[in-house]
Protein backbone atom coordinates (compact mmCIF):
# COMPACT_ATOMS: atom_id res chain seq x y z
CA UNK A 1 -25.15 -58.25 16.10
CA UNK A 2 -23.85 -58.25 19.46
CA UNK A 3 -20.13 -57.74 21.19
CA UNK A 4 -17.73 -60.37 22.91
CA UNK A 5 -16.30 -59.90 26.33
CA UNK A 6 -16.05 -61.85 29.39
CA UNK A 7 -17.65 -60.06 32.40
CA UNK A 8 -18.86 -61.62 35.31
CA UNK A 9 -22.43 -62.21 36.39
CA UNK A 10 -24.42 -62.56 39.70
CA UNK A 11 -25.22 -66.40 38.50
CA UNK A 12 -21.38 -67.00 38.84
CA UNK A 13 -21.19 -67.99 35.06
CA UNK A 14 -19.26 -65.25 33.25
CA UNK A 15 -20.95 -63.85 30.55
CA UNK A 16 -19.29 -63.73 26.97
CA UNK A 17 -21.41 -62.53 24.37
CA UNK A 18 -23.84 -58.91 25.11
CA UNK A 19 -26.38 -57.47 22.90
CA UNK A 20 -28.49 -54.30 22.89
CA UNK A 21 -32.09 -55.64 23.89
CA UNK A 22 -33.64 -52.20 23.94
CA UNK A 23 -32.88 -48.16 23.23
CA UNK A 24 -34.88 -45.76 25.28
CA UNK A 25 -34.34 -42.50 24.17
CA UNK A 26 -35.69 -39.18 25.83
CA UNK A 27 -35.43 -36.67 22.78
CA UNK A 28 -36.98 -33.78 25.02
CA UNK A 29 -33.89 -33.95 27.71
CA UNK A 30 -31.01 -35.26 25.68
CA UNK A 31 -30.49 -38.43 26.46
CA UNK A 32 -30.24 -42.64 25.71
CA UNK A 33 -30.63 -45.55 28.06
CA UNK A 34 -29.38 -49.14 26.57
CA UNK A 35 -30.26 -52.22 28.21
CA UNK A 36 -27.77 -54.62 27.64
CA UNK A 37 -28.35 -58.63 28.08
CA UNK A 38 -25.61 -60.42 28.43
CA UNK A 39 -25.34 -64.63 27.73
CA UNK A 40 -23.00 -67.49 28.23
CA UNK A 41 -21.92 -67.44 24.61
CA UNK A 42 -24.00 -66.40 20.91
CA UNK A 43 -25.04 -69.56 20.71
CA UNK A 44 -27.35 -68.81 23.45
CA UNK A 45 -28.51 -65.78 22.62
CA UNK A 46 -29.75 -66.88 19.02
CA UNK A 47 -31.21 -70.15 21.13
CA UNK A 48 -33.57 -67.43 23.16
CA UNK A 49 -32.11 -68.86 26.22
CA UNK A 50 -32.68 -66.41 29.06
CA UNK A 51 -29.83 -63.72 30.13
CA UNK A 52 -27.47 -64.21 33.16
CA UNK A 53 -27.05 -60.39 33.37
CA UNK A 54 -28.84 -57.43 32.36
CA UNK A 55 -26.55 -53.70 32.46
CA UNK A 56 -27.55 -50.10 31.86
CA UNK A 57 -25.38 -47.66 29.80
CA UNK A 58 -26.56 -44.05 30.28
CA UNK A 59 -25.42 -41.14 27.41
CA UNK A 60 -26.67 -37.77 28.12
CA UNK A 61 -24.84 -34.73 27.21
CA UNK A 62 -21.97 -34.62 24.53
CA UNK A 63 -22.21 -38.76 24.42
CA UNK A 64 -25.92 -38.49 22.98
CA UNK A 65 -27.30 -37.92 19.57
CA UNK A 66 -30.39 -38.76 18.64
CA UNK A 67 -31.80 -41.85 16.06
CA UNK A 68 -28.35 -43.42 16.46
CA UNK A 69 -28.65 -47.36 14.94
CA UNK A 70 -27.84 -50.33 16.86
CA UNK A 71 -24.34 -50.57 15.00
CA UNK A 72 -23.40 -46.88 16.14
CA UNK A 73 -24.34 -47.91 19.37
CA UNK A 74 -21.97 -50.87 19.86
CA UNK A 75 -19.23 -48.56 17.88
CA UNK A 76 -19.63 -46.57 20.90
CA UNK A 77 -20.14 -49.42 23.47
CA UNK A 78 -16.33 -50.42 22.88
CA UNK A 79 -15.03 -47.23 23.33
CA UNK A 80 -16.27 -47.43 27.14
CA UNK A 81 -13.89 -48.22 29.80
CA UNK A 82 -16.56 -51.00 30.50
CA UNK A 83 -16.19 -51.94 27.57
CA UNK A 84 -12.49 -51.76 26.64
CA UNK A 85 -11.51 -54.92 24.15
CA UNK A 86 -14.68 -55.88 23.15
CA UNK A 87 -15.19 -57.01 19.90
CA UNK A 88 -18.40 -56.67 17.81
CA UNK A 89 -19.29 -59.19 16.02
């Protein structure tokens, strides 16, 4: 499971398909870290190959409930201006 949408990268080769790589949550304060690693296409990703970008998405507050699944995760992913028009696939 993952999402497709271009963004650029650092490595100058845009980036097309993102997954969640890890959930850190910190149930005492409220609050969810995702790391997201983004890759040159799926293909890549199922391959292993390593990431050309790595992002942070912070919910605290209203935007964080805890024991959320991967799959509500993404649901919420798209609904990020960052994340406007990506499709999860």
């Amino acid at each position: 499971m993952g999402m497709l949408k271009t963004r650029p990268t650092g490595t100058g080769v845009d980036a097309t398909y993102w997954m969640i790589g890890n959930i850190n949550e910190d149930f005492w304060s409220g609050g969810a870290q995702l790391t997201l690693y983004g890759f040159k296409d799926e293909q890549a990703a199922q391959q292993k190959m390593r990431p050309l970008d790595v992002l942070s998405e912070t919910f605290l507050g209203s935007d964080y409930e805890p024991d959320r699944s991967r799959a509500d995760w993404y649901a919420i992913l798209v609904t990020k201006p960052d994340w406007s028009g990506a499709e999860i696939v």
